[in-house]
Protein backbone atom coordinates (compact mmCIF):
# COMPACT_ATOMS: atom_id res chain seq x y z
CA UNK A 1 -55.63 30.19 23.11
CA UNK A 2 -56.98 33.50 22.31
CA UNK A 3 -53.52 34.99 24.20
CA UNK A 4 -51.62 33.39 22.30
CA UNK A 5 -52.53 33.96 18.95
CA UNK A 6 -53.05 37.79 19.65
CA UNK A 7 -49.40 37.38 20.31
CA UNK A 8 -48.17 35.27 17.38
CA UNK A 9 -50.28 37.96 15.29
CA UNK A 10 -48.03 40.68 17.15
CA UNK A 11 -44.91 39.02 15.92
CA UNK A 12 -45.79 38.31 12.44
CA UNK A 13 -46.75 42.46 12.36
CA UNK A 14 -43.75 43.33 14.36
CA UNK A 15 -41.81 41.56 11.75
CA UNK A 16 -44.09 42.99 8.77
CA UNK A 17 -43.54 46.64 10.06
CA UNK A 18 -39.74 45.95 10.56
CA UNK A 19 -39.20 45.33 6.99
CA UNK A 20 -41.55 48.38 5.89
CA UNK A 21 -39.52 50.57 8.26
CA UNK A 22 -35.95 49.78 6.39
CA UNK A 23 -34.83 53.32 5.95
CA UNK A 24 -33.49 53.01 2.88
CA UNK A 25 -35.97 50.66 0.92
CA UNK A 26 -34.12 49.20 -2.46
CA UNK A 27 -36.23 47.59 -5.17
CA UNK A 28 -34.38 44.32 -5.11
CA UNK A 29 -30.81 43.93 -2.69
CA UNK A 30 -29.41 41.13 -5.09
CA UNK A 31 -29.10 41.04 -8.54
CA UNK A 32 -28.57 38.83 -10.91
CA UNK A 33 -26.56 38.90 -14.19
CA UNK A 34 -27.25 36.01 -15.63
CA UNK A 35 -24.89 35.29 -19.01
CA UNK A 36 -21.87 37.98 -19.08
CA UNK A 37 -19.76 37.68 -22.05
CA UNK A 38 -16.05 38.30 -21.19
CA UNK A 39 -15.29 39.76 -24.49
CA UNK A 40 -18.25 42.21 -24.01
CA UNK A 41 -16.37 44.27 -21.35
CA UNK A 42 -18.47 45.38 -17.89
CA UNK A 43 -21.32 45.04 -17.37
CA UNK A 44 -23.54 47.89 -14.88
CA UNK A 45 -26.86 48.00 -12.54
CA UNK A 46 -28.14 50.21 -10.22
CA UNK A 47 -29.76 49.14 -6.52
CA UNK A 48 -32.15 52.08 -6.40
CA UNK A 49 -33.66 52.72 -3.76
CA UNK A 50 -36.11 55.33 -1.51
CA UNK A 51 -35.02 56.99 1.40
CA UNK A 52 -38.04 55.82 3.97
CA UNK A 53 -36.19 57.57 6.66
CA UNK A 54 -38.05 60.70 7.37
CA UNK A 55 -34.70 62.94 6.51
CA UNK A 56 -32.15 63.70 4.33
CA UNK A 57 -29.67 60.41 4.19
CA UNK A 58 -25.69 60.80 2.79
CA UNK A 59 -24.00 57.68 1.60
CA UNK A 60 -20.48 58.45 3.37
CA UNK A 61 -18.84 55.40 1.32
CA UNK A 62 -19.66 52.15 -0.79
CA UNK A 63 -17.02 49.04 -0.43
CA UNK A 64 -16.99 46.40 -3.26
CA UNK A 65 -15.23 43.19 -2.35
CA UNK A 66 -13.07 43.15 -5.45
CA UNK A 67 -10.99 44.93 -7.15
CA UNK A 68 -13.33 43.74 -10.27
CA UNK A 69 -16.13 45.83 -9.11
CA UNK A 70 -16.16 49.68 -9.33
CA UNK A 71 -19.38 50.66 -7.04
CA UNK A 72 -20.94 54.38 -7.52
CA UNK A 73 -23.72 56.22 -5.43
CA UNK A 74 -25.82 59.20 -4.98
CA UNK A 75 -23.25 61.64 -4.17
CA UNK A 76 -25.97 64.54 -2.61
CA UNK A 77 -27.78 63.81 0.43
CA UNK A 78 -31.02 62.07 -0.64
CA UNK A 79 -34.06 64.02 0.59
CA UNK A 80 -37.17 62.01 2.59
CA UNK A 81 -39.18 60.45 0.58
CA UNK A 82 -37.34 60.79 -3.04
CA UNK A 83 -35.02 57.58 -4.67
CA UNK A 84 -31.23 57.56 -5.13
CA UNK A 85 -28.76 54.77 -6.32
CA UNK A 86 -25.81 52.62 -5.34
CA UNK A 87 -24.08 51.44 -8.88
CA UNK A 88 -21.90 48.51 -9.33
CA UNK A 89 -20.32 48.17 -12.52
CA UNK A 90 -18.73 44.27 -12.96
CA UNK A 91 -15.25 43.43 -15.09
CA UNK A 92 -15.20 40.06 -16.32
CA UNK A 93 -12.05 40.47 -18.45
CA UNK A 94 -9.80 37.32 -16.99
CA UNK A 95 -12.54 36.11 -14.55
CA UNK A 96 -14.41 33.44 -16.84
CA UNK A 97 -16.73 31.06 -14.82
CA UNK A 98 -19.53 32.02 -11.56
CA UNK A 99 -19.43 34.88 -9.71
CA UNK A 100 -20.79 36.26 -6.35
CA UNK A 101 -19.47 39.78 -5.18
CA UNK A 102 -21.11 41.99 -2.64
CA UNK A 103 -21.39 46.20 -2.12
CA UNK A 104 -20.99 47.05 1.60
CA UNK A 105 -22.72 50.34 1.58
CA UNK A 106 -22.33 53.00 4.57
CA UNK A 107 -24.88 56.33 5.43
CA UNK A 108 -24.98 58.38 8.27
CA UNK A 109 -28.29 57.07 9.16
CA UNK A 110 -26.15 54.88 11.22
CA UNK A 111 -23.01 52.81 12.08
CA UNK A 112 -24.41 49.54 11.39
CA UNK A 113 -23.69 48.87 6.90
CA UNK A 114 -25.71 47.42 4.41
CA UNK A 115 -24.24 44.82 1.78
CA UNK A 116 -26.15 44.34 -2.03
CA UNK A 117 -24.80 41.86 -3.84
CA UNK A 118 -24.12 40.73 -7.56
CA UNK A 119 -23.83 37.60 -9.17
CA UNK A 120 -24.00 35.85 -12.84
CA UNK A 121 -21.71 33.55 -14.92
CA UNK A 122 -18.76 34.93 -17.12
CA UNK A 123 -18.74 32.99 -20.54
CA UNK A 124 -15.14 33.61 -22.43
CA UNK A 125 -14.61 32.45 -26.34
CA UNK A 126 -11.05 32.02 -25.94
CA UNK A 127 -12.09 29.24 -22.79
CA UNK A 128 -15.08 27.87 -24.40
CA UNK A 129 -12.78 27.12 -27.52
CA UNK A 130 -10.63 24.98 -26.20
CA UNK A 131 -12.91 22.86 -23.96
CA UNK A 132 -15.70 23.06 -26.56
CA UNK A 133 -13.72 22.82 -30.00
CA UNK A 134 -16.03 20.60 -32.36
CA UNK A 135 -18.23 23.54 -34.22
CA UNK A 136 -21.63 21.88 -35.80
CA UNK A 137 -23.22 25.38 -37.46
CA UNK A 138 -22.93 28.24 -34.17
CA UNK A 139 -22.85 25.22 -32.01
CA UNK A 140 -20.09 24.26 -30.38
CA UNK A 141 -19.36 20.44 -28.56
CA UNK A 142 -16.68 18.91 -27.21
CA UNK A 143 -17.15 16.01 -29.32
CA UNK A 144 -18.43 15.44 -33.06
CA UNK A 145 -20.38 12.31 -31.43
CA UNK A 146 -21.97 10.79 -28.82
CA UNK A 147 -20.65 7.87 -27.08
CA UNK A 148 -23.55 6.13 -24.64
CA UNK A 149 -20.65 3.30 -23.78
CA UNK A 150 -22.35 0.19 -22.64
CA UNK A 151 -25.54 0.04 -22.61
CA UNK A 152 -27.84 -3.27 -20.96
CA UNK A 153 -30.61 -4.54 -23.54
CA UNK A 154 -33.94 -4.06 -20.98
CA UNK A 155 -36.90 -1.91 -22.06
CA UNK A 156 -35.89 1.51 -20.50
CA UNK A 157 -33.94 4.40 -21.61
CA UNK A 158 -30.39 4.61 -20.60
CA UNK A 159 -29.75 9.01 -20.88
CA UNK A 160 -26.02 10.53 -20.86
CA UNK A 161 -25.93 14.58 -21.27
CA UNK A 162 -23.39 16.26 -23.37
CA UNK A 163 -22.42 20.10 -23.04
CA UNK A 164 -23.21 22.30 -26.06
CA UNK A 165 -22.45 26.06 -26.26
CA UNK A 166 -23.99 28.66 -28.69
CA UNK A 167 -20.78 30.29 -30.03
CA UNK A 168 -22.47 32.55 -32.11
CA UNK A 169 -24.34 35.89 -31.54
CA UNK A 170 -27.96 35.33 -32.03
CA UNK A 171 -30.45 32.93 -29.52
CA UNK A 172 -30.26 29.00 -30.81
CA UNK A 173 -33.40 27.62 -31.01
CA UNK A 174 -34.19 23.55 -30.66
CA UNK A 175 -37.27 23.05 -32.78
CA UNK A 176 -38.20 20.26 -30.64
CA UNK A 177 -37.56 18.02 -33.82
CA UNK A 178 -35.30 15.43 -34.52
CA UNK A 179 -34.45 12.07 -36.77
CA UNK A 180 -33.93 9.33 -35.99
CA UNK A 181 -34.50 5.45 -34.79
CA UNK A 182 -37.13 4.71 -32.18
CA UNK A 183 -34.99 3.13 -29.81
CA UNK A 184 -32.90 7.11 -29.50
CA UNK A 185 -34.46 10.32 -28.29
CA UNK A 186 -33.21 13.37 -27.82
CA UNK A 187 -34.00 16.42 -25.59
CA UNK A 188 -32.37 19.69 -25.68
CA UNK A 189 -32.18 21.89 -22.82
CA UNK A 190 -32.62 24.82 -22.50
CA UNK A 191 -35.17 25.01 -25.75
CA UNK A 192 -33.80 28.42 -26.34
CA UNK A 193 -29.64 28.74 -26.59
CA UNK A 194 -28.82 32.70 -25.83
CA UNK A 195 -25.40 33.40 -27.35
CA UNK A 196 -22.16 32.45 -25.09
CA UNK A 197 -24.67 29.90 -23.33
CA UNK A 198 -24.43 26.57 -22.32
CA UNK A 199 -26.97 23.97 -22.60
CA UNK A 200 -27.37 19.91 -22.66
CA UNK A 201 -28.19 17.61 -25.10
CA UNK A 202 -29.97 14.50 -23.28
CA UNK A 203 -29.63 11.49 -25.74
CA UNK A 204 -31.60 8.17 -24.67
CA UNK A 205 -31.25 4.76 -25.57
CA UNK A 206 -32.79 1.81 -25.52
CA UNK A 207 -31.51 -1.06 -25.76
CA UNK A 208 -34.05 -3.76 -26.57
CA UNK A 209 -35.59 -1.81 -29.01
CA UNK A 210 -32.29 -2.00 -31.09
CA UNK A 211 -32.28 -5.94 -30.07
CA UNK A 212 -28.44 -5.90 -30.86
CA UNK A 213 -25.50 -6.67 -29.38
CA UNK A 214 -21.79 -5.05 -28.83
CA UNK A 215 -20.77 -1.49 -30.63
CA UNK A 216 -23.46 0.03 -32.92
CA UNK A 217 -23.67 3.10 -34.43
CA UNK A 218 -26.31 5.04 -35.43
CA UNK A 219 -27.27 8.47 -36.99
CA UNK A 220 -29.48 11.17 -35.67
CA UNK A 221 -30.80 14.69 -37.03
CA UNK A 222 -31.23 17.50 -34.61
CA UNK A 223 -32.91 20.88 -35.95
CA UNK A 224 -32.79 24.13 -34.74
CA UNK A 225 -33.27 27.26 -36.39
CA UNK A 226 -29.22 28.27 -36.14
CA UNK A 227 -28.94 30.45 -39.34
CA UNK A 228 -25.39 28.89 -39.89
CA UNK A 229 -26.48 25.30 -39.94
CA UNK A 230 -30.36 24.35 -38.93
CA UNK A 231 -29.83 20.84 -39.04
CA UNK A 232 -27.21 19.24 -37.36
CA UNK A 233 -25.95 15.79 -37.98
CA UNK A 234 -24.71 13.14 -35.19
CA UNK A 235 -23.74 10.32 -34.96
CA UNK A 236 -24.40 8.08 -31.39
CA UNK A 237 -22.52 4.86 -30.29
CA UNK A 238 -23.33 2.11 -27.64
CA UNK A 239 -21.95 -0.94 -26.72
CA UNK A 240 -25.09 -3.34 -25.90
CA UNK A 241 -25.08 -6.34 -23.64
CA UNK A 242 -27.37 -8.42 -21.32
CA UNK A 243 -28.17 -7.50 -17.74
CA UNK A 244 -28.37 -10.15 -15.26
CA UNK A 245 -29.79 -9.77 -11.86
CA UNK A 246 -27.34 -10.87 -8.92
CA UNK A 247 -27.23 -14.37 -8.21
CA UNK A 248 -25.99 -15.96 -4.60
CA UNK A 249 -23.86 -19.15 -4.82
CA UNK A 250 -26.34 -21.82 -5.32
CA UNK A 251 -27.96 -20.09 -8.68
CA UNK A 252 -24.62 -19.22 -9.85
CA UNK A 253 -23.41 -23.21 -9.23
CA UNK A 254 -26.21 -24.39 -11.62
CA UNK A 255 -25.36 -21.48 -14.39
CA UNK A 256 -23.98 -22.32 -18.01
CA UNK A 257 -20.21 -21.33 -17.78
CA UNK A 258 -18.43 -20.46 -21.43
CA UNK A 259 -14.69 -21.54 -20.64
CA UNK A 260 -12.38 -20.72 -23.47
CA UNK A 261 -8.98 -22.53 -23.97
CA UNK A 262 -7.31 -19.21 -24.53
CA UNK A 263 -8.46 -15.48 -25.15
CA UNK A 264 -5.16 -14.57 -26.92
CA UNK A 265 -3.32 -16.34 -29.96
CA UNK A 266 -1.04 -14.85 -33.03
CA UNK A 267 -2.00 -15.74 -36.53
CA UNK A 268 1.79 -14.87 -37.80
CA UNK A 269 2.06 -13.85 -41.10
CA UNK A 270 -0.97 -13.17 -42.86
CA UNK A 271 -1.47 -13.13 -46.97
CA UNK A 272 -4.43 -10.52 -47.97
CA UNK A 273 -5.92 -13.48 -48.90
CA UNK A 274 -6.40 -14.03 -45.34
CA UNK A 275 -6.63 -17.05 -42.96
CA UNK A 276 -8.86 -18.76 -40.52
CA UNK A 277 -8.18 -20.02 -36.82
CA UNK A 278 -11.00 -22.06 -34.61
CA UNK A 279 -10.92 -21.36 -30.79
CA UNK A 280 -12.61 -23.86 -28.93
CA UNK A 281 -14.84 -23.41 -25.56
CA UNK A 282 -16.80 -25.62 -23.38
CA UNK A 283 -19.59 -25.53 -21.40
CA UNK A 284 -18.60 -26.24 -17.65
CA UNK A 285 -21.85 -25.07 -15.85
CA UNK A 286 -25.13 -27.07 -15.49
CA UNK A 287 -27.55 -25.23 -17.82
CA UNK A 288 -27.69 -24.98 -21.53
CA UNK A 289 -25.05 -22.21 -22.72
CA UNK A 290 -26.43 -20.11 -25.42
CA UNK A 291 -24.02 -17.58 -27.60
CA UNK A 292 -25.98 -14.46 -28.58
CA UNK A 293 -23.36 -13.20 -30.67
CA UNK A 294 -19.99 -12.84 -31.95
CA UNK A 295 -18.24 -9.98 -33.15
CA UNK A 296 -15.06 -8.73 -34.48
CA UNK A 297 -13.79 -4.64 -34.04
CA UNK A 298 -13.22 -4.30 -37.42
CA UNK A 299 -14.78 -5.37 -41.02
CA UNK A 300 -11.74 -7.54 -41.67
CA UNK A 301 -12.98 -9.74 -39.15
CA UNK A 302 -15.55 -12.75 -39.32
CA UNK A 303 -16.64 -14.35 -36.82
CA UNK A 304 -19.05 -16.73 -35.55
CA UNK A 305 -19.53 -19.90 -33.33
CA UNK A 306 -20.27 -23.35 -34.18
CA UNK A 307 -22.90 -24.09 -32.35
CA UNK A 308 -25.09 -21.02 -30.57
CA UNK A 309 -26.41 -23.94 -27.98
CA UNK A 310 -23.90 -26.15 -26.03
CA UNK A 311 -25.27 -28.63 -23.14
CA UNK A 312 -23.55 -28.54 -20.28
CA UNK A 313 -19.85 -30.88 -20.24
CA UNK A 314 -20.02 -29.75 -23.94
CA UNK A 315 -17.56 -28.38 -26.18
CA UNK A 316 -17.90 -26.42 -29.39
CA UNK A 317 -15.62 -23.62 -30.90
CA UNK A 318 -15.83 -20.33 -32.53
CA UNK A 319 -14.31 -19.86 -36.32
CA UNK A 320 -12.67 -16.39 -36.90
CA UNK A 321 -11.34 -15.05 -40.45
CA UNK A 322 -9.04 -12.43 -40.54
CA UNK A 323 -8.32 -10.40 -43.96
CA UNK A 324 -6.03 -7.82 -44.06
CA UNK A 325 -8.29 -5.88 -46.70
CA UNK A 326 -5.14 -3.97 -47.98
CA UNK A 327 -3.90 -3.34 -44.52
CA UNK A 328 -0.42 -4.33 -43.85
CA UNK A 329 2.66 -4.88 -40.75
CA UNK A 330 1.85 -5.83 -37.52
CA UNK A 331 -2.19 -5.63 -36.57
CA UNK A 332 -3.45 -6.04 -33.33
CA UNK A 333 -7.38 -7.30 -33.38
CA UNK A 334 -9.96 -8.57 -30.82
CA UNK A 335 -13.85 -10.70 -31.15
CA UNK A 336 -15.79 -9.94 -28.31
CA UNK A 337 -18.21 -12.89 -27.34
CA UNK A 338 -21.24 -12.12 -26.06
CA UNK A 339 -23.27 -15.51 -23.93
CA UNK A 340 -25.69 -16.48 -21.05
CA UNK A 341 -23.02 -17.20 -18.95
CA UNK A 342 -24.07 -14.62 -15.65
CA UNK A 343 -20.73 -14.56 -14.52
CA UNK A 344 -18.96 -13.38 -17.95
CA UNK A 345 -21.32 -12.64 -20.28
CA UNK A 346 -19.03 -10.71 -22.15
CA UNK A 347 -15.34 -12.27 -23.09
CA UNK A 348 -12.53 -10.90 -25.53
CA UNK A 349 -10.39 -12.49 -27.57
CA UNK A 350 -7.56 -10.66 -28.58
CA UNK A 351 -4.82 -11.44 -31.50
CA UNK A 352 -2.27 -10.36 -33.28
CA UNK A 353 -0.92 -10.78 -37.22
CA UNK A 354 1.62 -9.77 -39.70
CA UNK A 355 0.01 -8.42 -42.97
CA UNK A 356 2.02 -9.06 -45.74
């Protein structure tokens, strides 16, 4: 036992001594850029290092693997013991996005090269505008909004991210505060926006809080201390529904079933003053079928059922005014009903009108 660790402990020192006996010891052998700005032009850094050698080393040549980096070096032998340099200096113009180049760097200590490497992630205005063109203050999104889409109504937030860049040339700072209803949060990351960065916005919903149902919209305030515009105004949509758990033949034989007679019709010419159609449905499953809710896509539509309970064998229907509220020609419209039925809990209805 004894053996063997006295020769595990020569390994680990072996190796130890190895890495303290690199004749040319650099301070770091990658290095990273972070945020370049392509507009900014190239960007330099030195590998320094010290010649651990015990004599005088001569960098004979330094290789870049692009054409994008220029390398430099100590051009005088470097005496034992004292530092010298290998510089690589990085152009970003036409090169937006990640990169990861490497220095292949050649002495006479001996035939066998060593390779530094660079790295970082090339931000360009002229990119950023068009796939970030919405400006809110020095923020920049690729939409005005933020669109959840559907989202089930059970305790728990449901989280989408959306991109955000900091198009201007000062550090964006999220305060941590923000406005608006319980049932949203939001989260900005990172805290701190430097310019030509990209971050996330993280904005949670939840949808039993709101205890709705279909397309809402709500408004949120998010503050930062952007010079241009500290507090910035959104506004975030979700379509809400119920979530049912899977259900295996037997349970789905003995659920409430919400059978329309059709889920398209034409209401032909319309007056402003409007006019009123009745679609009927029937309950064809074996429990009671309960309608949550009705709703129409736009404010010229009313909508509602009969009867929110129906027995099973049952039929009821659903009333739906349509005013043209100054709108005129041919309108296409749809009411989205919303029910207990597991296997379509959602159904559309979809018409069509001439607006006189």
């Amino acid at each position: 036992m004894k053996k063997l660790f006295f020769l595990m402990f020569l390994v680990v020192a072996g190796r130890v001594e190895a890495q303290q006996l690199k004749p040319m010891q650099f301070r770091e052998e990658i290095f990273d850029f972070g945020m370049v700005a392509e507009e900014g032009g190239p960007v330099d850094h030195e590998f320094v290092f010290t010649n651990a050698s015990g004599r005088p080393v001569k960098i004979l040549n330094v290789q870049a693997s692009c054409g994008c980096t220029t390398p430099g070096w100590s051009k005088d032998p470097v005496p034992s013991g004292k530092t010298g340099f290998i510089k690589a200096s990085y152009n970003p113009k036409g090169r937006p996005g990640y990169f990861n180049k490497t220095l292949t760097v050649t002495t006479d200590l001996d035939a066998t090269p060593l390779v530094l490497q660079i790295k970082g992630q090339v931000s360009s205005q002229a990119q950023s505008a068009a796939e970030f063109p919405i400006a809110v203050g020095n923020w920049k999104l690729k939409t005005g909004s933020f669109n959840l889409g559907k989202v089930y109504r059970k305790d728990e937030f449901t989280s989408r991210d959306f991109q955000v860049i900091n198009a201007g040339t000062k550090a964006i700072t999220f305060t941590g505060k923000y406005v608006g209803p319980a049932y949203i949060k939001v989260d900005v990351t990172p805290k701190v926006l430097a310019p030509g960065a990209k971050g996330n916005i993280k904005v949670s919903y939840n949808g039993k809080q709101k205890d709705s149902y279909g397309f809402q919209s709500d408004n949120i305030e998010i503050t930062t201390d952007d010079e241009l515009q500290p507090v910035k105004s959104f506004s975030v949509y979700a379509t809400l529904e119920d979530y049912f758990e899977p259900l295996g033949p037997q349970e789905l034989s003995k659920a409430p079933q919400m059978k329309l007679n059709t889920t398209s019709f034409e209401y032909g010419r319309v007056t402003q003053a409007g006019a009123t159609r009745e679609l009927l449905f029937t309950n064809t499953g074996k429990k009671d079928l309960q309608v949550k809710a009705v709703q129409g896509n736009c404010t010229c539509i009313t909508a509602q059922a009969n009867k929110t309970i129906v027995k099973p064998g049952e039929s009821s229907s659903i009333r739906i005014t349509f005013q043209p509220q100054d709108r005129t020609g041919t309108l296409q419209k749809a009411v989205t009903v919303y029910s207990n039925d597991p296997q379509n809990p959602v159904q559309r209805i979809t018409f069509s009108a001439y607006a006189d």
